[in-house]
Each structure stands twice: as structure tokens, then as C-alpha cells.
Protein backbone atom coordinates (compact mmCIF):
# COMPACT_ATOMS: atom_id res chain seq x y z
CA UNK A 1 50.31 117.02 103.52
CA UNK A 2 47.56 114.47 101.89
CA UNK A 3 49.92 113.98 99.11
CA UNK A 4 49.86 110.64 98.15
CA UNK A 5 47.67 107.75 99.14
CA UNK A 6 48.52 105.66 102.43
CA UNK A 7 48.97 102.24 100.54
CA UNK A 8 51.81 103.08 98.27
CA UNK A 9 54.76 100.83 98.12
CA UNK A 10 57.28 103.83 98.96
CA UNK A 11 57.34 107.44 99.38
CA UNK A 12 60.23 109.47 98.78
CA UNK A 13 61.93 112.85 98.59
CA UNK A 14 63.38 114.21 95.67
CA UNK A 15 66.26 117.18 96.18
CA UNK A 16 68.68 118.61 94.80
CA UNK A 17 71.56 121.20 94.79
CA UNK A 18 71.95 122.40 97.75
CA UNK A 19 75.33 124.31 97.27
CA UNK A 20 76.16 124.95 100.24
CA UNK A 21 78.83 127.19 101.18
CA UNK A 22 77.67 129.45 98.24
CA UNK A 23 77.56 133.17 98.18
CA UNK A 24 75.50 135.25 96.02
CA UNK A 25 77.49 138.49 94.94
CA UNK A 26 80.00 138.27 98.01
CA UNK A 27 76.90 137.99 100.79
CA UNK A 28 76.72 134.44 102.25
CA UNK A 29 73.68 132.47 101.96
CA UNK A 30 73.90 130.20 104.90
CA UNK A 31 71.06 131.30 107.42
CA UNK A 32 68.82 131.00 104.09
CA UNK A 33 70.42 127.74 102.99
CA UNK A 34 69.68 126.66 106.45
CA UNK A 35 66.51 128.06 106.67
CA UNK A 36 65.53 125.56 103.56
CA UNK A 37 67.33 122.82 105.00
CA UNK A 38 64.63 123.26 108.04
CA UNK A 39 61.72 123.19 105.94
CA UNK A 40 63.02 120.23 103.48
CA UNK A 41 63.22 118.21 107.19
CA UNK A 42 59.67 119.59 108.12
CA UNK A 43 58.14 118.05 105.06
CA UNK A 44 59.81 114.95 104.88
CA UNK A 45 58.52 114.20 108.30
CA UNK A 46 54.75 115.75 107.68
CA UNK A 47 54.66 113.59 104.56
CA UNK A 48 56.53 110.23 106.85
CA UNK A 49 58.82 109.66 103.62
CA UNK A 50 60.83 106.28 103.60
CA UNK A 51 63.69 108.23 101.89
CA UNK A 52 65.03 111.38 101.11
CA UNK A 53 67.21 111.54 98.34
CA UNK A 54 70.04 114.59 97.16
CA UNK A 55 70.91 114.18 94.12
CA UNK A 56 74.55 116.33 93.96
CA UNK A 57 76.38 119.54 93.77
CA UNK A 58 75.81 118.71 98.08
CA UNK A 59 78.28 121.67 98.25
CA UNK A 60 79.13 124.49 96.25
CA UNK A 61 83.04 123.16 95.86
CA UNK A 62 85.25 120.62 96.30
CA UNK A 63 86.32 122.34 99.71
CA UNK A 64 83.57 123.62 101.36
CA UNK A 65 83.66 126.28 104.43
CA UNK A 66 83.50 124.22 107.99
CA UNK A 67 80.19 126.13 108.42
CA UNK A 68 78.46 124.56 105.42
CA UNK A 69 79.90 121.49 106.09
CA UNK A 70 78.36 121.52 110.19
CA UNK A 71 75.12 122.56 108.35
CA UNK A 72 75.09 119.07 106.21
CA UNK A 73 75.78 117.06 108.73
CA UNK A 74 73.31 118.39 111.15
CA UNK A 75 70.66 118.06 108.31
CA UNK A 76 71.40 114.49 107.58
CA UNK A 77 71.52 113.79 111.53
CA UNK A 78 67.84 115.27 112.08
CA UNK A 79 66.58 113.69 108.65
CA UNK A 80 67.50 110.50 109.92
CA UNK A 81 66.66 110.99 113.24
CA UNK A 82 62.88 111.40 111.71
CA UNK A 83 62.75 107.76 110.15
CA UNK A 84 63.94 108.47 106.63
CA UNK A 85 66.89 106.88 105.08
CA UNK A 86 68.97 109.32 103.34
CA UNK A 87 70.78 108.98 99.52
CA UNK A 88 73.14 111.26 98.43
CA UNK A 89 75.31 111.37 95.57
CA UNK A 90 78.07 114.07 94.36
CA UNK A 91 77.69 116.20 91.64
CA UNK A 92 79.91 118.09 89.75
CA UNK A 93 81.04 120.98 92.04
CA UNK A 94 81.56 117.95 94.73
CA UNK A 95 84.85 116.34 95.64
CA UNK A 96 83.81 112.98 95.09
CA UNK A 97 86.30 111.52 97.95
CA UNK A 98 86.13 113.81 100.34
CA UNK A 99 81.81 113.58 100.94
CA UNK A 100 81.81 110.27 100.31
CA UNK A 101 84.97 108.91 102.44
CA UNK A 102 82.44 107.52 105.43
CA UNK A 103 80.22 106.07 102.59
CA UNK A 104 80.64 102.32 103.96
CA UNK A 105 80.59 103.67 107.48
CA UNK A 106 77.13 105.81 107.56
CA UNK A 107 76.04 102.94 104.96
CA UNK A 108 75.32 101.01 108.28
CA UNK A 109 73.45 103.79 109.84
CA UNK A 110 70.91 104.50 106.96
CA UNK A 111 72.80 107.49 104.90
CA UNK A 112 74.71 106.74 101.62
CA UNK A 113 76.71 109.47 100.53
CA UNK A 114 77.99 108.11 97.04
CA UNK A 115 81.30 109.50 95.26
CA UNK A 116 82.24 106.38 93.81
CA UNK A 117 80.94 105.18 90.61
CA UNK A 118 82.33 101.60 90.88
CA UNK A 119 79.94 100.95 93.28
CA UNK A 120 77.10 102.65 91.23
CA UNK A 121 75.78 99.03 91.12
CA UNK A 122 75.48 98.38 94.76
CA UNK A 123 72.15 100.07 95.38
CA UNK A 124 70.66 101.51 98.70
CA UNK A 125 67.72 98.75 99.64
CA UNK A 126 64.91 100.81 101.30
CA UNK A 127 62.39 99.05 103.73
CA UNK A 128 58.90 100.74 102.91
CA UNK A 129 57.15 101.54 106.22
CA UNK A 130 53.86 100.95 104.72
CA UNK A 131 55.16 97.27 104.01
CA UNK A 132 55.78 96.01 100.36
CA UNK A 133 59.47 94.56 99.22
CA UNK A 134 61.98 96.80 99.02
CA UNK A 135 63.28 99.62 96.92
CA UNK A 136 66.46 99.91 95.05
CA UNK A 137 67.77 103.03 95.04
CA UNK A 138 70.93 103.41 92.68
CA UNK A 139 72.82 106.40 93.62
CA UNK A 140 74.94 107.47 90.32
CA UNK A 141 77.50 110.45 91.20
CA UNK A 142 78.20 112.51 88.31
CA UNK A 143 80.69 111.24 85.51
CA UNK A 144 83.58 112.82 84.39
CA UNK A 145 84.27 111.27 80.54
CA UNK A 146 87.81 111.58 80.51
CA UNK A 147 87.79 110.03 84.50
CA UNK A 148 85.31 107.79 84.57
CA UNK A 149 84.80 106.89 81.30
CA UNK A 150 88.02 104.12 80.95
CA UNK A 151 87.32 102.26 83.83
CA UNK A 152 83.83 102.00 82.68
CA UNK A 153 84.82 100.68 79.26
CA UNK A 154 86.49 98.33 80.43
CA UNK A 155 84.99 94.50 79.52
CA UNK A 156 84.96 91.77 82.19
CA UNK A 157 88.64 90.51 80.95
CA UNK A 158 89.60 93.97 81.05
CA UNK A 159 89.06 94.64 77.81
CA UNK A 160 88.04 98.17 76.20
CA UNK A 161 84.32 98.29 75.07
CA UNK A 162 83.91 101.74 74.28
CA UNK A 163 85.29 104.39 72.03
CA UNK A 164 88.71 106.65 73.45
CA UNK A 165 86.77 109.34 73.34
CA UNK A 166 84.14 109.63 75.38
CA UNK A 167 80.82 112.02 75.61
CA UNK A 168 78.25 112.07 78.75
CA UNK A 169 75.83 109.76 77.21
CA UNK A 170 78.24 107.09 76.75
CA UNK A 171 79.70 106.90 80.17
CA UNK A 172 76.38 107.17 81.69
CA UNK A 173 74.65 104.23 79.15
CA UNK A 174 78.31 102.31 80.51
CA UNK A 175 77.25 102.93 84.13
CA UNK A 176 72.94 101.98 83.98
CA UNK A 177 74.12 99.17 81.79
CA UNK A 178 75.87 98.01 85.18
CA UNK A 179 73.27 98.39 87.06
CA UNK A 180 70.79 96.94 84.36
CA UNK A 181 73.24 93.87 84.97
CA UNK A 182 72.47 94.14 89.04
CA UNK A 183 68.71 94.53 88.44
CA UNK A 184 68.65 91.25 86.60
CA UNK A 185 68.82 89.54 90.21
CA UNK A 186 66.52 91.95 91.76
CA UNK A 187 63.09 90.70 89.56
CA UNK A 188 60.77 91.73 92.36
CA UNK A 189 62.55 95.00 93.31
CA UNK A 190 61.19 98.67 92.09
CA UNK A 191 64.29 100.71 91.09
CA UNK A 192 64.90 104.40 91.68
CA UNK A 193 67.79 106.19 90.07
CA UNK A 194 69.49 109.40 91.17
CA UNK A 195 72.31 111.17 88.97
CA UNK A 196 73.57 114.18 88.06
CA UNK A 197 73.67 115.36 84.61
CA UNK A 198 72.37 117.63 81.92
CA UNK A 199 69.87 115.72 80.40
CA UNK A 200 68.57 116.69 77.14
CA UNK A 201 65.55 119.17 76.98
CA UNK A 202 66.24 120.56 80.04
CA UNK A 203 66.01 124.47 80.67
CA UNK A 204 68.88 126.16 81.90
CA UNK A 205 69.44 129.05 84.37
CA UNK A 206 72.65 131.27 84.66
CA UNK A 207 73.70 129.61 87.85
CA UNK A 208 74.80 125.78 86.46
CA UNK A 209 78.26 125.63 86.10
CA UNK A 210 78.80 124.70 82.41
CA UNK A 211 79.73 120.88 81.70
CA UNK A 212 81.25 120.90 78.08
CA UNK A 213 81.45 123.16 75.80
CA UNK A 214 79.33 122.73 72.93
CA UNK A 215 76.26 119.71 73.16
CA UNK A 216 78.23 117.00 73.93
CA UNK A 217 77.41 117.19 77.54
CA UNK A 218 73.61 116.23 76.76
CA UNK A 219 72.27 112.45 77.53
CA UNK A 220 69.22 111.50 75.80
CA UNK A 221 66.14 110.79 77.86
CA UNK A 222 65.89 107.40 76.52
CA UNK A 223 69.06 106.73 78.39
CA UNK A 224 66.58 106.13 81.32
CA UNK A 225 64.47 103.81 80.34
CA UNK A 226 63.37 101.09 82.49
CA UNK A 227 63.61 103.10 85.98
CA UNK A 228 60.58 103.61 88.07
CA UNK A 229 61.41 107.15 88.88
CA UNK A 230 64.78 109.02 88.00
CA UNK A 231 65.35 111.74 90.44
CA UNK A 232 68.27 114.44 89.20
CA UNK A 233 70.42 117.19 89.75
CA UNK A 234 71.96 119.66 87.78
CA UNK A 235 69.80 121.65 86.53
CA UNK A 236 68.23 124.36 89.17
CA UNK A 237 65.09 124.54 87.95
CA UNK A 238 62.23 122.07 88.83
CA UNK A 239 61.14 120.17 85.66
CA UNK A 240 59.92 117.07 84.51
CA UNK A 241 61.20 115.65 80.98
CA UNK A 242 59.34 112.08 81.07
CA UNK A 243 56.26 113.06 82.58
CA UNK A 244 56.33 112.92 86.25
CA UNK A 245 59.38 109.81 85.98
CA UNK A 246 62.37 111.58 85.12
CA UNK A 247 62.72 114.75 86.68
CA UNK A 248 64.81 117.85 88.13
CA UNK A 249 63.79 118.86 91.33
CA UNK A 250 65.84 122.28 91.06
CA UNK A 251 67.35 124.17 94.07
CA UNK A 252 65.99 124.91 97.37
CA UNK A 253 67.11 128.55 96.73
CA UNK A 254 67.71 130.81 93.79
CA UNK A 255 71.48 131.50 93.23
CA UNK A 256 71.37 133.74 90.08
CA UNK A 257 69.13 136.29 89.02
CA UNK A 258 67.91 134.36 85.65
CA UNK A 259 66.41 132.17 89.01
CA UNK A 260 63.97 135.04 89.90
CA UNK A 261 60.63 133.37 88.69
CA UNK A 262 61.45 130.00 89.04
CA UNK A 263 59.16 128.32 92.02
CA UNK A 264 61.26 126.62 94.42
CA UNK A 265 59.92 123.13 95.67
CA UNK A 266 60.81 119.68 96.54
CA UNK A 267 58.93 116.75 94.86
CA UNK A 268 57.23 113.90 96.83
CA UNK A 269 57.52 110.50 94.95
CA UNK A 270 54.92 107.86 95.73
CA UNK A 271 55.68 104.66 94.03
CA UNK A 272 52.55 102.21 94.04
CA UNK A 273 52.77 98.62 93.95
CA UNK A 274 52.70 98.64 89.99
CA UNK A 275 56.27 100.98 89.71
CA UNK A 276 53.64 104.09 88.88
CA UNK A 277 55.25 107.32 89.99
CA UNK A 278 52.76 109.61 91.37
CA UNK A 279 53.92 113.04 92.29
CA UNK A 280 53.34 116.25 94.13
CA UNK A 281 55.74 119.26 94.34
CA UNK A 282 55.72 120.84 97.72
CA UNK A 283 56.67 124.79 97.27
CA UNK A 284 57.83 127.16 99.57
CA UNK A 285 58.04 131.31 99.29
């Protein structure tokens, strides 16, 4: 692919979105979603990526269709197969139990699926094939306020620490502030973040399912700070809002017509021994 250089710390794949199980005006979209699938495996493996990471909205709802569900698993399988750890999170049109009740199980194996933002501060460790110390990845599934949001609040003597009422910026500053506390013991360790979430600035298609109504879904960019590379999902179209460090990756497909110029892709993340993100999208007809 000639990408990236060949003595970066780690290389990674950004995706997102995959939806699968969707259908666009009644006509299913699985042979196409599959067909993308293919080529996101082809490209990880051309480009010899440590880790490919999905960050939510996995399936298109909280009970997807066998078929779509076959189609994951197969994808994960092969991606793995290849040499690249895999690490998912769920997104909003996910069931966050039901993709992520192996979690501890495929843990073992090298694929996270994360559903469960208590353990948002346990992050993925990722063994660079090129050599250099290892990566944290912290997968982040996306927060639901009223859900997430008292557990989160909640002080080490179980004490609230946060307003009753909750938007998406505060439950996600409770969450990195969690694992700002875990990175404190991890001096030497580059840290990746994946989430799902509308972050602020962001361009919209006709094909996200809305969060809130109003603004008071939107988290500030500066939420982010002090991440190596943030790789998200929500949004479906690709788009960097930090330069090249915080960043949507968009859909492998388009699912709405507002979709029809947008240029499908994934992103290739080479972090160098410095934290530096250097990035290429990879797109596809």
C-alpha cells in the first residue's frame, strides 16, 4: 500500500459503522456489506496492521438477522486469522450485552468486543510487530446519560460527583477521566481511544439515527485531549475534526441518499515513536 513508513511504533485500522443487517428501502444490503467486509480484510493485511479497530453501530439493531450476525463473525475470524488484533466497541443501534457477552472470552484470543463501560478503563494492550512497547487501546462503547451517566458519577465512597442531569459531554469527560486515572500507570504507553459519539463540528448525513433532540448530544473536541489518535463512530461520513488525531472514519457503504457523494474509505493510522499520528485514507468505488 506504501502507506506509512516501516519503523512506526504501530499501525492500525480505523472503521466504523458497519450496520449490518441493514436494508436500504426494503432491499437487503448484505452481499454489498459483505463485499466491503472483504476488502476492509484485504487492506488490513496489504498494509500488515497490528490492529483493526470498529468503532460501533457493529449492527444495525439491537437484534440483528442470523445472517448479519454469521457475516461478523466470519469477518473477525479471517481478520484475526491475518495477524491483527481486533477492537470493537458498541454504538448506539448495538445491544451492548448481547455483542459483547464473550468479551472476556475472545479477550484471550485477540478480539475485544466492548459493551461495558465499567471496564472502559481496562484497555486492549497491542504488541507492535515492528517492535516498540505497547499500545493502549481504550475501547469506549457509546453512553447513554440517563444509563450510564449515575454509575459514572459516582465518587470512590460512592458518592455522587456529577449533576442529576446529565448531557453527552459529561458522561463521556466522567468516563476519559477514568481512563486518564489508568494512564497515570501506563507513563511509557501510547494511547488510542475509540468511542462513539457526535462530536461537535461534525457533518451529518440523513442516515445517523438522531441522539437527542436539540444540541445537547454534542461533546466538545477538547474532550479528547491527551490521546494519540481518537478513532470514532457515529457519524457516516469520513472526517477529521483535530487534524488527522480525532477522526470519523464514516461507513463502508452509503445507507441514505444524502450519502451519494461522500467517498467511502477506511483510514490507516501509523503512530511513530513520538505519539505522531500519520494517516492515509484507503478508498474504494
Amino acid at each position: 500500500i506504501g502507506c506509512c513508513s516501516r519503523d512506526g511504533l504501530m499501525r492500525l485500522l480505523h472503521t466504523s459503522d458497519w450496520h449490518l443487517g441493514r436494508s436500504f428501502h426494503g432491499a437487503s444490503l448484505l452481499e454489498e456489506q459483505a463485499a466491503a467486509l472483504a476488502r476492509i480484510g484485504e487492506l488490513a493485511r496489504e498494509a500488515e496492521v497490528d490492529a483493526v479497530v470498529i468503532a460501533g453501530d457493529l449492527y444495525d439493531r439491537a437484534i440483528p438477522p442470523a445472517e448479519a450476525v454469521l457475516l461478523f463473525n466470519d469477518t473477525l475470524a479471517q481478520l484475526r486469522q491475518d495477524g491483527a488484533a481486533v477492537v470493537a466497541i458498541a454504538g448506539n443501534h448495538d445491544s451492548h450485552v448481547r455483542v459483547s457477552i464473550y468479551d472476556p472470552l475472545l479477550a484471550a484470543l485477540g478480539v475485544t468486543i466492548r459493551g461495558d463501560v465499567r471496564r472502559a478503563d481496562q484497555p486492549v494492550l497491542v504488541q507492535p510487530r515492528r517492535g516498540g512497547a505497547p499500545v493502549a487501546i481504550y475501547p469506549l462503547p457509546y453512553l447513554e446519560p440517563a444509563v450510564d451517566g449515575p454509575w459514572l458519577a459516582r465518587g470512590p465512597e460512592g458518592d455522587s460527583t456529577a449533576p442529576t442531569r446529565l448531557r453527552h459531554e459529561d458522561v463521556t469527560r466522567l468516563a476519559l477521566g477514568r481512563i486518564r486515572r489508568d494512564r497515570l500507570g501506563r507513563p511509557d504507553h501510547h494511547a488510542v481511544l475509540v468511542a462513539h459519539t457526535f462530536v461537535a463540528g461534525g457533518q451529518t448525513s440523513e442516515s445517523e439515527r438522531e441522539l437527542t433532540l436539540g444540541n445537547v448530544d454534542r461533546v466538545s473536541v477538547d474532550t479528547f485531549a491527551g490521546f494519540d489518535y481518537v478513532a470514532l463512530g457515529h457519524l457516516h461520513g469520513s472526517q477529521q475534526l483535530d487534524g488527522p488525531r480525532v477522526a470519523y472514519s464514516g461507513t463502508p457503504l452509503p445507507y441514505s441518499f444524502s450519502e451519494q457523494h461522500h467517498s467511502k474509505s477506511v483510514r490507516i493510522v501509523e503512530l511513530d515513536a513520538g505519539g505522531a499520528a500519520a494517516v492515509v485514507e484507503l478508498p474504494w468505488p
